[in-house]
Protein backbone atom coordinates (compact mmCIF):
# COMPACT_ATOMS: atom_id res chain seq x y z
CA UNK A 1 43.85 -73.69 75.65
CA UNK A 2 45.54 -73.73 72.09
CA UNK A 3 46.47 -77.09 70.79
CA UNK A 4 49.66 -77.61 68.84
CA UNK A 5 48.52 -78.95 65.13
CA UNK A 6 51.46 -81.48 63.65
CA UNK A 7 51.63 -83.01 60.53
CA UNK A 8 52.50 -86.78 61.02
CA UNK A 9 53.91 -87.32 57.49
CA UNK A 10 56.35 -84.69 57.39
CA UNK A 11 59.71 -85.11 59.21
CA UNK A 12 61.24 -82.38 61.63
CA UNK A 13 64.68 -82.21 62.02
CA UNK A 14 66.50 -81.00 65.05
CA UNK A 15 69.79 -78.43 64.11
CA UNK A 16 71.73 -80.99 65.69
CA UNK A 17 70.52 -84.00 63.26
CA UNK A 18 71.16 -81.31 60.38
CA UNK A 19 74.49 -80.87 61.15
CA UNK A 20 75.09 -84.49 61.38
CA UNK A 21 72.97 -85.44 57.95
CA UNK A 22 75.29 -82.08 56.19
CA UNK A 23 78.14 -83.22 57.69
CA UNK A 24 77.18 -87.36 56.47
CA UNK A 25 76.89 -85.79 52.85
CA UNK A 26 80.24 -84.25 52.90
CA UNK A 27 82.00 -87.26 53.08
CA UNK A 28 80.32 -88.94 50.50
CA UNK A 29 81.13 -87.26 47.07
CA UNK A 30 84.54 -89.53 45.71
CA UNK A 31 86.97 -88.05 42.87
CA UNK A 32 88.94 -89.50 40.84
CA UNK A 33 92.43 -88.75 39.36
CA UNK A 34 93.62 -90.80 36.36
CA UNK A 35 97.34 -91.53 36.68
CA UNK A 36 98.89 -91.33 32.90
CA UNK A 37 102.26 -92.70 32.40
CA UNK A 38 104.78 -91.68 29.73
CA UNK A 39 103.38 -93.58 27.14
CA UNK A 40 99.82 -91.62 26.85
CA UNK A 41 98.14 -95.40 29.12
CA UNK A 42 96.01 -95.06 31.99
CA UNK A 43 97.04 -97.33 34.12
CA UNK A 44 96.47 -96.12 37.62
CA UNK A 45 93.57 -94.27 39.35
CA UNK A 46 93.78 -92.62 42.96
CA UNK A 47 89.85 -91.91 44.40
CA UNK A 48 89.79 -89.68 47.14
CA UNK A 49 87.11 -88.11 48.87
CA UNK A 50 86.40 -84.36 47.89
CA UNK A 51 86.04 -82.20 50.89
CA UNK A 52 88.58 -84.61 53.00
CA UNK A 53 90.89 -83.77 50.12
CA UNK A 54 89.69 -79.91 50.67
CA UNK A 55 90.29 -79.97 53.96
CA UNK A 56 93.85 -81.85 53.90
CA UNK A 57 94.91 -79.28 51.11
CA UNK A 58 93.99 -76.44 53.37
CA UNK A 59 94.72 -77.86 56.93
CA UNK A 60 97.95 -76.72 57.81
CA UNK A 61 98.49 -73.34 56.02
CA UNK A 62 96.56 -71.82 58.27
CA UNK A 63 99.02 -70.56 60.94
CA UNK A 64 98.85 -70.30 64.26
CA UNK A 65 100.10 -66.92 64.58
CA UNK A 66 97.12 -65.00 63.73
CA UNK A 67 94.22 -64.99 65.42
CA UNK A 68 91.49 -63.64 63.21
CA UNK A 69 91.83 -62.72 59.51
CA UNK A 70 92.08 -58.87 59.31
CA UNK A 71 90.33 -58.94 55.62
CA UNK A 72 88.66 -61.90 52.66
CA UNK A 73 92.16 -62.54 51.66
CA UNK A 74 93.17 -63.79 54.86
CA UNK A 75 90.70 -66.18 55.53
CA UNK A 76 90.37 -69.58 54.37
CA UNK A 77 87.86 -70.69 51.87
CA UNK A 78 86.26 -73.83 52.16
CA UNK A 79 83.60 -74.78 49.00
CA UNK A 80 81.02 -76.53 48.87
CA UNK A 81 79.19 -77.48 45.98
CA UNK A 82 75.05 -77.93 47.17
CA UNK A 83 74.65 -80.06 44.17
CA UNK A 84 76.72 -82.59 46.06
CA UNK A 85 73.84 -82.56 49.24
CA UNK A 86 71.60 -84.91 49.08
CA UNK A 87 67.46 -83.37 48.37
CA UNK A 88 66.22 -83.42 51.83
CA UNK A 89 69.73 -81.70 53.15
CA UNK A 90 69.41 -79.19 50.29
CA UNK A 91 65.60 -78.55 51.61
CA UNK A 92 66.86 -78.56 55.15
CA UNK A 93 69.51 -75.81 54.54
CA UNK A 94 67.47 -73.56 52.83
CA UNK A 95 65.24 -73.38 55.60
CA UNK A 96 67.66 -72.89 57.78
CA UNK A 97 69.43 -69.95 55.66
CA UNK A 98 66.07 -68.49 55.68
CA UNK A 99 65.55 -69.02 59.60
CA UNK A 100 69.27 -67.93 60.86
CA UNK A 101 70.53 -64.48 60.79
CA UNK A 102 73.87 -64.26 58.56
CA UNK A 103 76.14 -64.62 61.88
CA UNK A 104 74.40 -67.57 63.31
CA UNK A 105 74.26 -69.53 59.75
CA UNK A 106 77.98 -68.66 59.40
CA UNK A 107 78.62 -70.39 62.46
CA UNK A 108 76.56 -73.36 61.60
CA UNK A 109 78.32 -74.07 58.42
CA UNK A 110 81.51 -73.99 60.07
CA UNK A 111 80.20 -76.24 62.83
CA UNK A 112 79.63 -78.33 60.32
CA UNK A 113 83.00 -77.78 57.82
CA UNK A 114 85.20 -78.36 61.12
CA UNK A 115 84.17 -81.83 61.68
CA UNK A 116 86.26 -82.63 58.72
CA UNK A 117 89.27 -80.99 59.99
CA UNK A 118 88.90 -82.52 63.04
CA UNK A 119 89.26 -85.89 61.91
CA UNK A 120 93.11 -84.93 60.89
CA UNK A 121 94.24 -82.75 64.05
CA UNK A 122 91.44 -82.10 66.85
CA UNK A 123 93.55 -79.27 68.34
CA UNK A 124 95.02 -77.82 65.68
CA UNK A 125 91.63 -77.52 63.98
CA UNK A 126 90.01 -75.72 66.96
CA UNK A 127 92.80 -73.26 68.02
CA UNK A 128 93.18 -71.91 64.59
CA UNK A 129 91.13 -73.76 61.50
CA UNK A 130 87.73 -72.47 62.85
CA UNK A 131 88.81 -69.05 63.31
CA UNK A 132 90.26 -68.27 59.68
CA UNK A 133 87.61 -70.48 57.87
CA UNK A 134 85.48 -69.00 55.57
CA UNK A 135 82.50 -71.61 54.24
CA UNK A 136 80.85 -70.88 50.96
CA UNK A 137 78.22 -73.09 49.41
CA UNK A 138 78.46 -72.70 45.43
CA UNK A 139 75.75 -73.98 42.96
């Protein structure tokens, strides 16, 4: 009978919980814009969260006429920076680039991407958001 060996101290994620801790770090990083008024003063700031703003931005120029983007230029690009995931999510996601195959990971991110657009129209985001989004993770 083989007997299944686990280290206690080290913490296994499910791909469920690592969509939920990506999707957690998204809406953390904050940005701020600095409102100058005609006089050279700051006297106003707006702070806004990054990839909500992203995903706002983006949300409803994607039409609902076409289904799938023929070519790069056609599909939407959504950026991530992986300097703004936290250690253990950075850790987590290169495992699981190196565990997917290219198709599956694709999906994954935009699993994960999605849940922002959902937050703004549920329906909207599903019948045409997820098929024209292209995710890309920067450094």
């Amino acid at each position: 009978m083989t007997q299944l060996v686990v280290n206690e101290e080290e913490e296994y994620w499910s791909t469920g919980y690592f969509k939920d801790q990506f999707f957690l770090d998204l809406t953390k990083p904050k940005r701020e814009i600095k409102i100058i008024d005609g006089t050279g003063v700051t006297n106003k700031s707006i702070h806004f969260k990054k990839y909500y703003y992203q995903a706002f931005l983006k949300m409803y120029r994607i039409p609902l006429t076409k289904q799938h983007p023929k070519s790069e230029e056609e599909a939407v690009s959504f950026i991530i920076n992986f300097k703004d995931l936290s250690p253990k999510v950075q850790s987590e996601f290169i495992e699981y680039c190196k565990l997917y195959d290219k198709k599956h990971f694709t999906l994954l991110l935009k699993e994960v991407v999605i849940r922002l657009f959902e937050n703004f129209d549920y329906d909207y985001a599903h019948m045409s958001v997820m098929k024209k989004l292209r995710v890309s993770v920067i450094e």
